[in-house]
C-alpha atoms as a PDB file:
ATOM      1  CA  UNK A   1     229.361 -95.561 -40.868  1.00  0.00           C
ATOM      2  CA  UNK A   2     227.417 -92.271 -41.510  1.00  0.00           C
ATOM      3  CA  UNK A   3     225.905 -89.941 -39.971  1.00  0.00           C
ATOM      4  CA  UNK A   4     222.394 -91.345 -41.280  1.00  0.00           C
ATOM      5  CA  UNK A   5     223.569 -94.433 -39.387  1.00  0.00           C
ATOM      6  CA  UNK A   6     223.353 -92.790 -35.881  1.00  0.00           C
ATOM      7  CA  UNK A   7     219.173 -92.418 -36.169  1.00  0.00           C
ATOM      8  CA  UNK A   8     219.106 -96.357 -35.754  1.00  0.00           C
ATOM      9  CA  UNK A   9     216.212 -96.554 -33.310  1.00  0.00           C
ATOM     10  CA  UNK A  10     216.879 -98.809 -30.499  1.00  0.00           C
ATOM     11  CA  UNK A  11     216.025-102.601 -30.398  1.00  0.00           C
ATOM     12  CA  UNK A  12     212.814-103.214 -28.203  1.00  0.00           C
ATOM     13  CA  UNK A  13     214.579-104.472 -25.026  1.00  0.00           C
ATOM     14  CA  UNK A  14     217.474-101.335 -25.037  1.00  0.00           C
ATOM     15  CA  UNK A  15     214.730 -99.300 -25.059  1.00  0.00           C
ATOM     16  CA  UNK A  16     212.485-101.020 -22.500  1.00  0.00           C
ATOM     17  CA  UNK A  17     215.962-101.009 -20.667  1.00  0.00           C
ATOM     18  CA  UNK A  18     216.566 -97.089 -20.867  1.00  0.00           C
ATOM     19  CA  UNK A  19     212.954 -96.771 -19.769  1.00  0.00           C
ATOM     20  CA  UNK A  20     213.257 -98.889 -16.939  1.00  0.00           C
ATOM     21  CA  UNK A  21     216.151 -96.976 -15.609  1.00  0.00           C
ATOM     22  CA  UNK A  22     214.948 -93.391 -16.513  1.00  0.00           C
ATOM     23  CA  UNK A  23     217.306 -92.034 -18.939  1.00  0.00           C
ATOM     24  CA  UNK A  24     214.669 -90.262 -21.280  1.00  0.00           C
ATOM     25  CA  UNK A  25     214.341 -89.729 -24.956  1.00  0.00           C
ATOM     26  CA  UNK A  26     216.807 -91.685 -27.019  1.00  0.00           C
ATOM     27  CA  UNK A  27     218.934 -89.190 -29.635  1.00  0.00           C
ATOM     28  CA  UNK A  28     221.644 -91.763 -31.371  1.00  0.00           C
ATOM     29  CA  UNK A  29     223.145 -94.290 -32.472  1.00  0.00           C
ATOM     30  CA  UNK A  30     226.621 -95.609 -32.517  1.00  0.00           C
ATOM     31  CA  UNK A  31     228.054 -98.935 -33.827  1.00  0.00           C
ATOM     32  CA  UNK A  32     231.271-100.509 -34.861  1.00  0.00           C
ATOM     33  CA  UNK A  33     232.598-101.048 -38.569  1.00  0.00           C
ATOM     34  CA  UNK A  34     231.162-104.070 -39.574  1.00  0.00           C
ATOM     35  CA  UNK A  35     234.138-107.132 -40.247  1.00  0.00           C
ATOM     36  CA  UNK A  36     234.542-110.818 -39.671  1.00  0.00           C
ATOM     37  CA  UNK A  37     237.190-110.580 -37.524  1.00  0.00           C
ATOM     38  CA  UNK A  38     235.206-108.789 -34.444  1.00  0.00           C
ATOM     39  CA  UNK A  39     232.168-110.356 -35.835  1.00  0.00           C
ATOM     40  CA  UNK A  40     230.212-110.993 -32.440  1.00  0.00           C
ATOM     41  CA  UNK A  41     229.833-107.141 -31.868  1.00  0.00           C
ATOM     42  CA  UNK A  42     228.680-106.550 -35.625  1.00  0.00           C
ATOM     43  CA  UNK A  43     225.088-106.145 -33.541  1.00  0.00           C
ATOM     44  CA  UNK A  44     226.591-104.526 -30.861  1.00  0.00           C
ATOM     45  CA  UNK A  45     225.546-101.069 -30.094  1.00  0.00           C
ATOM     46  CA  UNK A  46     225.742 -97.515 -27.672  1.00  0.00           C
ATOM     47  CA  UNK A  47     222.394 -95.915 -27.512  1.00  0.00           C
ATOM     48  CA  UNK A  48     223.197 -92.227 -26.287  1.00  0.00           C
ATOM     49  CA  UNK A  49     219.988 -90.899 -24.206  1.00  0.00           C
ATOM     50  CA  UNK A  50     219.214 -87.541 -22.779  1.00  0.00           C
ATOM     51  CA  UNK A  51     220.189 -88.511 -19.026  1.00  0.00           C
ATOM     52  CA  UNK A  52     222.346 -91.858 -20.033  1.00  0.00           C
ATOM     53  CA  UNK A  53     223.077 -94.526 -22.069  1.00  0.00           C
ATOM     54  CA  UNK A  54     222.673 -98.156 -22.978  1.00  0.00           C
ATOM     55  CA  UNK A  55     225.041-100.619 -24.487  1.00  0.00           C
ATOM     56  CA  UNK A  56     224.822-104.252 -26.279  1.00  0.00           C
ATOM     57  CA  UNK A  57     226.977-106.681 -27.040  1.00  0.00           C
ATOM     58  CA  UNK A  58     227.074-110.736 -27.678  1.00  0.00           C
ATOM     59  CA  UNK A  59     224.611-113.159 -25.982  1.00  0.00           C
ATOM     60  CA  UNK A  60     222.055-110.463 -25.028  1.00  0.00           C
ATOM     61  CA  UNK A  61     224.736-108.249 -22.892  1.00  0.00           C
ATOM     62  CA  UNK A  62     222.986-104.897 -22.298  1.00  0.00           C
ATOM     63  CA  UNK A  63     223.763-102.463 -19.700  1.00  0.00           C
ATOM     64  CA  UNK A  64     222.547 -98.898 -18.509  1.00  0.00           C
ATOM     65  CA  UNK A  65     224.464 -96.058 -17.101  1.00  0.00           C
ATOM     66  CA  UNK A  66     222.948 -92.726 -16.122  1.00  0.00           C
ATOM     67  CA  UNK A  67     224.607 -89.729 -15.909  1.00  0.00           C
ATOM     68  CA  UNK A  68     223.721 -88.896 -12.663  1.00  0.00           C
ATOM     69  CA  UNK A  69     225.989 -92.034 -10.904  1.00  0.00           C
ATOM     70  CA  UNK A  70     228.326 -93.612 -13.963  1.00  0.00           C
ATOM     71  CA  UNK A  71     231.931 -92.990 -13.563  1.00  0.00           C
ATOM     72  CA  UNK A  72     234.270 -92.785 -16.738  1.00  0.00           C
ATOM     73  CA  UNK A  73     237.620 -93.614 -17.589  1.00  0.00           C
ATOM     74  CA  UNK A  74     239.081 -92.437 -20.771  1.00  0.00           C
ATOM     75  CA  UNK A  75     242.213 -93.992 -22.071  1.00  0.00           C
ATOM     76  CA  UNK A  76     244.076 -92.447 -25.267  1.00  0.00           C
ATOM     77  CA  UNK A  77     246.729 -94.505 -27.440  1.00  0.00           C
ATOM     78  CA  UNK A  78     249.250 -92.295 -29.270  1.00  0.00           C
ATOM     79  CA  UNK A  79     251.173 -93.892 -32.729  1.00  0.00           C
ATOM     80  CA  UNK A  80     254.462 -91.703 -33.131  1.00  0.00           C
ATOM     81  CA  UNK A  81     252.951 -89.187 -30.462  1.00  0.00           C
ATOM     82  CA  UNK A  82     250.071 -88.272 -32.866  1.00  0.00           C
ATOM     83  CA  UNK A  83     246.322 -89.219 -31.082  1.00  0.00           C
ATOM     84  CA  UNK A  84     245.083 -93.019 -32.196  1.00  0.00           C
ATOM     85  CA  UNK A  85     242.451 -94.594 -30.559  1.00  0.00           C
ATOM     86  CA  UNK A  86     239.961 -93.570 -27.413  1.00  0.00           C
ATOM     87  CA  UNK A  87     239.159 -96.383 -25.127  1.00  0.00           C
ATOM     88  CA  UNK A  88     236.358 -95.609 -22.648  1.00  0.00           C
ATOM     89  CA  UNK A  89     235.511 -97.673 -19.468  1.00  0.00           C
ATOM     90  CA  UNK A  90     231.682 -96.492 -17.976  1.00  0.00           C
ATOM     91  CA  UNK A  91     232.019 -97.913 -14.718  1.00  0.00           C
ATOM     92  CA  UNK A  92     228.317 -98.231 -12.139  1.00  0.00           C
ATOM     93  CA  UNK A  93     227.948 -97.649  -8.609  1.00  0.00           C
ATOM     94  CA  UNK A  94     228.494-101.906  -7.860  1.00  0.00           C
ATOM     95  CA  UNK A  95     231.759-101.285  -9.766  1.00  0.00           C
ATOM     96  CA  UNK A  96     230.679-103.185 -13.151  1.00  0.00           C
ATOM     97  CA  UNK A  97     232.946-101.938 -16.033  1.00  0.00           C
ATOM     98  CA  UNK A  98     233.132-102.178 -19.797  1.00  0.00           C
ATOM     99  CA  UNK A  99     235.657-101.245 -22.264  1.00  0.00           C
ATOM    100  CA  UNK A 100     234.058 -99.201 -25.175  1.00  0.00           C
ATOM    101  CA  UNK A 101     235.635 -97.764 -28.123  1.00  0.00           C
ATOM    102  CA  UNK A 102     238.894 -98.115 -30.409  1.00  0.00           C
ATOM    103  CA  UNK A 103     241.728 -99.546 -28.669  1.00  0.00           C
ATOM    104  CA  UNK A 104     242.920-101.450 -25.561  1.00  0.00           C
ATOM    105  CA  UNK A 105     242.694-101.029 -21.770  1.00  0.00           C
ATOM    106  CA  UNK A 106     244.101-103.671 -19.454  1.00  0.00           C
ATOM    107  CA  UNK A 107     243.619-103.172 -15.496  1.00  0.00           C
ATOM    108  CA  UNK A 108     246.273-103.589 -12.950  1.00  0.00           C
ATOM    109  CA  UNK A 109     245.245-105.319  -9.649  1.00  0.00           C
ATOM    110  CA  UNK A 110     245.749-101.963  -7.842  1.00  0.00           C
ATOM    111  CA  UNK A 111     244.022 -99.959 -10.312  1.00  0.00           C
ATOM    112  CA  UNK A 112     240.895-102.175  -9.942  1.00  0.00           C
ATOM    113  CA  UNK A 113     241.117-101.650  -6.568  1.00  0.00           C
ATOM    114  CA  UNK A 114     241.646 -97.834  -6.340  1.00  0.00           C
ATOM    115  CA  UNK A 115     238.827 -97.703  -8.290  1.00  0.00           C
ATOM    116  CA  UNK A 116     236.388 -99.829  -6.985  1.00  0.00           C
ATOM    117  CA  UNK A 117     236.349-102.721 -10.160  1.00  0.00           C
ATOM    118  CA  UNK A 118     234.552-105.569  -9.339  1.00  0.00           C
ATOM    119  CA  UNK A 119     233.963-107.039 -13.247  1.00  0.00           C
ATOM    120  CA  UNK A 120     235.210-105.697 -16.720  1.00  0.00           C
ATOM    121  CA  UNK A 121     233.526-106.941 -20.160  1.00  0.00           C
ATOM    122  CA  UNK A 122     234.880-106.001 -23.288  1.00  0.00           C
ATOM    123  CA  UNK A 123     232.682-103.918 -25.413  1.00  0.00           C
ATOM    124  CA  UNK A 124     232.269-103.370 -28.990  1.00  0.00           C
ATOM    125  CA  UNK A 125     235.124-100.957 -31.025  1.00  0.00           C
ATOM    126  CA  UNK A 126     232.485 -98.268 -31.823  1.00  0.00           C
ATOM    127  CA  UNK A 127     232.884 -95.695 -33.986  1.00  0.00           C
ATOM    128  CA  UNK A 128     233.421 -91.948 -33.646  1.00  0.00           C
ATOM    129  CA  UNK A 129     234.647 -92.138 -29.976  1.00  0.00           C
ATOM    130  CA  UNK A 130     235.359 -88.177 -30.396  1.00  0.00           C
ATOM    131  CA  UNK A 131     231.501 -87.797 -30.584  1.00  0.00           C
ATOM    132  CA  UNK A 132     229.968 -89.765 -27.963  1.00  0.00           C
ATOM    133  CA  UNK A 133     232.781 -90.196 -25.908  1.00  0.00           C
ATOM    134  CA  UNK A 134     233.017 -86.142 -25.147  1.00  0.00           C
ATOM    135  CA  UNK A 135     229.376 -86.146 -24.615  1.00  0.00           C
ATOM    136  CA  UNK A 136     229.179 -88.498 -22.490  1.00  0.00           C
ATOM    137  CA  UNK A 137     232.228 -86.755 -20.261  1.00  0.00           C
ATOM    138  CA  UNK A 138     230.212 -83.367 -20.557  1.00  0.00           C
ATOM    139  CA  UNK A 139     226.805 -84.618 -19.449  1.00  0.00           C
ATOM    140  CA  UNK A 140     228.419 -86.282 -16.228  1.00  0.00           C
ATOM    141  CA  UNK A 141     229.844 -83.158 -15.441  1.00  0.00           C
ATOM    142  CA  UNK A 142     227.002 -81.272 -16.259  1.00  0.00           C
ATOM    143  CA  UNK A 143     224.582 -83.311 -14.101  1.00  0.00           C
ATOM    144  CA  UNK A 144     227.307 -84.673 -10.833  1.00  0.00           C
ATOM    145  CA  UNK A 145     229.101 -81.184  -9.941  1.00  0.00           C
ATOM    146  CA  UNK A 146     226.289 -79.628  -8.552  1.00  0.00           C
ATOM    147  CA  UNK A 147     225.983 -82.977  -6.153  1.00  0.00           C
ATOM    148  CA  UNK A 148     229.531 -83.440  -5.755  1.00  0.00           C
ATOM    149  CA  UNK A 149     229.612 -79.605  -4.415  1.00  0.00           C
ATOM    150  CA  UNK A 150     227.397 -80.104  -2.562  1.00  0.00           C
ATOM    151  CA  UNK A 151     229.128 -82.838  -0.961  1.00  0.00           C
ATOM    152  CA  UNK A 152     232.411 -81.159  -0.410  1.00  0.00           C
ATOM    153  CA  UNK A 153     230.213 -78.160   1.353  1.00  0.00           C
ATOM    154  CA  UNK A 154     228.962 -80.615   4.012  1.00  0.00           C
ATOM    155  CA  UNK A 155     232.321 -82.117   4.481  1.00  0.00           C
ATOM    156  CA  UNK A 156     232.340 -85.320   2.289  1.00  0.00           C
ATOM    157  CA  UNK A 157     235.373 -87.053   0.745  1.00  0.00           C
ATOM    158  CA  UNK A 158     235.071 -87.636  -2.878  1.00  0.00           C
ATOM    159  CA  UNK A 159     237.075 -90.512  -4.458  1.00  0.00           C
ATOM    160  CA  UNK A 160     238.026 -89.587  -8.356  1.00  0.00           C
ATOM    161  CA  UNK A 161     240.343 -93.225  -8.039  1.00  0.00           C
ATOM    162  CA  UNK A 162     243.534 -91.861  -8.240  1.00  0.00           C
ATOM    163  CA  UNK A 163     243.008 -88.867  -6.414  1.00  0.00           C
ATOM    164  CA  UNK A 164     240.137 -88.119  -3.423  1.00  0.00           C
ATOM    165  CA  UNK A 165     238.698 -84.382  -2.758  1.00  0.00           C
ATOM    166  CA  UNK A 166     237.718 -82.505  -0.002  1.00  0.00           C
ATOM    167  CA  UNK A 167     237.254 -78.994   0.685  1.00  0.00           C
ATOM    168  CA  UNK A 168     240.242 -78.526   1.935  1.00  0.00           C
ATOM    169  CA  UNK A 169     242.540 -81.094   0.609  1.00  0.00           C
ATOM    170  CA  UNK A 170     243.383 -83.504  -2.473  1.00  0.00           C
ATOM    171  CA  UNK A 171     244.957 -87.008  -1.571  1.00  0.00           C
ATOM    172  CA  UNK A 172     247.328 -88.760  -4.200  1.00  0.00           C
ATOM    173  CA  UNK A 173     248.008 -92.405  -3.429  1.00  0.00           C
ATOM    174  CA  UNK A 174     251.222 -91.058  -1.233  1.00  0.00           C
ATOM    175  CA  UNK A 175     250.887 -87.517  -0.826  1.00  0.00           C
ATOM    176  CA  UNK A 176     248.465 -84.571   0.107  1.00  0.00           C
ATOM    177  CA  UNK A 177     248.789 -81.108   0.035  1.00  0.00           C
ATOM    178  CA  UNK A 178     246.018 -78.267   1.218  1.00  0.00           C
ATOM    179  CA  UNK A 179     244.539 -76.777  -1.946  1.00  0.00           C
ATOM    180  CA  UNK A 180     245.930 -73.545  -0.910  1.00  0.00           C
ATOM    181  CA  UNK A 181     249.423 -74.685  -1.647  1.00  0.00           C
ATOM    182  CA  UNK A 182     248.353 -75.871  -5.315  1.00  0.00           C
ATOM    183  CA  UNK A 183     248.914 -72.953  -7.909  1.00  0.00           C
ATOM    184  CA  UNK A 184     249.363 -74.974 -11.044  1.00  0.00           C
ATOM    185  CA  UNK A 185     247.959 -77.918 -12.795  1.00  0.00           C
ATOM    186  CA  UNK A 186     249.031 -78.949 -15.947  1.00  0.00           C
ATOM    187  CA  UNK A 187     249.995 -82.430 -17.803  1.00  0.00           C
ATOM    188  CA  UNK A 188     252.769 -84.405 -19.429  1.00  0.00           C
ATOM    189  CA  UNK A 189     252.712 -87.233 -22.115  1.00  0.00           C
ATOM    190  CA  UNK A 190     249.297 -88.114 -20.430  1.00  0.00           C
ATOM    191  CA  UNK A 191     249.917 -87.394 -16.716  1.00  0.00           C
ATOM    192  CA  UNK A 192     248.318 -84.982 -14.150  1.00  0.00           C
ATOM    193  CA  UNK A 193     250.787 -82.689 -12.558  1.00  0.00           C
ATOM    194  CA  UNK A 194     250.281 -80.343  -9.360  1.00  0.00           C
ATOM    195  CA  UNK A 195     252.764 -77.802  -8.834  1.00  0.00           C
ATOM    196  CA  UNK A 196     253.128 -75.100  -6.002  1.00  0.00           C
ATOM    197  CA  UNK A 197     256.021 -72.478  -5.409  1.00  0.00           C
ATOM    198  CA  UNK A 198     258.799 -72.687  -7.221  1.00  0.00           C
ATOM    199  CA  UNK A 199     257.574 -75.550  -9.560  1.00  0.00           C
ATOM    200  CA  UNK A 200     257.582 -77.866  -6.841  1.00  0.00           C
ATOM    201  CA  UNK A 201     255.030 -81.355  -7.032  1.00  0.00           C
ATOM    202  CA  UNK A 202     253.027 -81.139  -4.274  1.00  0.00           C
ATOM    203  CA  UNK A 203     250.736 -84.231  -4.847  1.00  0.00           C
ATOM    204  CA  UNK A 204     251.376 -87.842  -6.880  1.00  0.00           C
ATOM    205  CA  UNK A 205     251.425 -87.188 -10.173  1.00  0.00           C
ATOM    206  CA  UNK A 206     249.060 -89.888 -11.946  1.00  0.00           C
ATOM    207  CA  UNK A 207     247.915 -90.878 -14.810  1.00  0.00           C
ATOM    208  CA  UNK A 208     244.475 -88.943 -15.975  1.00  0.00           C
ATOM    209  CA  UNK A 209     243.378 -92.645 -17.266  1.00  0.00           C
ATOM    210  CA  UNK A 210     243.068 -93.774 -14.054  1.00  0.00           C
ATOM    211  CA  UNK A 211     241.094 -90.654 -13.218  1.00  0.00           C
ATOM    212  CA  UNK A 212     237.135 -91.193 -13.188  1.00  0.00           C
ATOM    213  CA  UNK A 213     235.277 -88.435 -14.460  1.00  0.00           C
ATOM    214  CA  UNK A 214     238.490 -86.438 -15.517  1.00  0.00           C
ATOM    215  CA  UNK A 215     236.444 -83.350 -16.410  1.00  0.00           C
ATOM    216  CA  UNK A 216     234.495 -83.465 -13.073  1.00  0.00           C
ATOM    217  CA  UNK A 217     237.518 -83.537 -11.288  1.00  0.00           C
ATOM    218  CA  UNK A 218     239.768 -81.044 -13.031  1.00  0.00           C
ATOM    219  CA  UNK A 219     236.730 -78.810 -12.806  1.00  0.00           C
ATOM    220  CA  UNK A 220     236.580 -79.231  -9.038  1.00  0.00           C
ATOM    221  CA  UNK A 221     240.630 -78.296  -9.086  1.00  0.00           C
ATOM    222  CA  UNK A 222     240.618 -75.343 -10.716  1.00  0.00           C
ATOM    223  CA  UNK A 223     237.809 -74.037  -8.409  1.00  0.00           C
ATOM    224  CA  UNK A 224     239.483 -75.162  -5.058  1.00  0.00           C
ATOM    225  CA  UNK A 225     243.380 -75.113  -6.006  1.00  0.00           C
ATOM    226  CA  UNK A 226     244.803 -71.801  -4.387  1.00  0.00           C
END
């Protein structure tokens, strides 16, 4: 695939689709390598739009996310410790999820449920996950934290899966601590860690894959922690 390949306008119904649910002017184009092997998604395809995106698969599967309410999952393999393939999991409001992007990511019962999983389809292996997958993680940010602010101002509990967020606390599956009592956040072979005095853990440590919106939410805890 090259970078030609990303102007691919969008098929009639994506783009009556992305008009439907307001996500603007469509800018690219991403689709997987073409083979026999995975060849029901050789049609598949993620159409990145200014406030959203779209994405295809087999037997007329199309879905639309905006940026304003998706929530994201990003999952990274490692071979030998080195970075291999980016899995991402857009996720609406009614809890519909599917799997985009190199690699593999199997739910636990509790993790659907943490998060609020109701159905997962698995999406097409598209290419250049680096690309659209940060852009995708910086436009939610860009357009939810001044909501989710707002939010926490008015006294609102935000749920991230893993971890929930108020203005005065953040809630692991077991333990809470006040934000004032965080001073250090930092991560280990993929997993969140919150340290106060003395290097002690003062919330769960979790994996950041089964964080939605990861960027969101560290942004939010380096603006709150003490």
């Amino acid at each position: 695939m090259e970078e030609k390949d990303t102007y691919e306008q969008p098929t009639g119904e994506a783009a009556a689709l992305a008009a439907e649910r307001g996500l603007g002017p469509w800018s690219r184009t991403f689709r997987m390598k073409q083979s026999r092997l995975f060849g029901k998604h050789n049609a598949s395809r993620l159409y990145i739009h200014a406030n959203g995106a779209v994405v295809t698969g087999p037997e007329g599967f199309r879905a639309a996310y905006d940026w304003e309410t998706v929530r994201i999952l990003r999952y990274l393999s490692t071979r030998n410790g080195v970075p291999w393939d980016a899995r991402y999991t857009l996720l609406d409001p009614h809890g519909a999820a599917v799997n985009i992007g190199p690699g593999t990511r199997v739910f636990l019962k509790e993790e659907k449920q943490s998060l609020g999983i109701t159905s997962v389809v698995q999406g097409a292996l598209f290419l250049w996950p680096n690309v659209w997958g940060e852009h995708m993680m910086q436009a939610v940010t860009r357009t939810q934290l001044p909501k989710v602010l707002g939010a926490i101002e008015r006294g609102e509990t935000v749920n991230f899966g893993a971890y929930k967020v108020d203005r005065h606390v953040l809630a692991g599956r077991k333990h809470s601590a006040p934000w004032s009592a965080i001073t250090e956040i930092s991560s280990f072979s993929g997993t969140l860690i919150f340290n106060g005095s003395q290097k002690r853990t003062t919330v769960d440590s979790a994996p950041m894959e089964n964080i939605a919106n990861l960027d969101l939410f560290l942004q939010l805890c380096r603006r709150f922690k003490g």
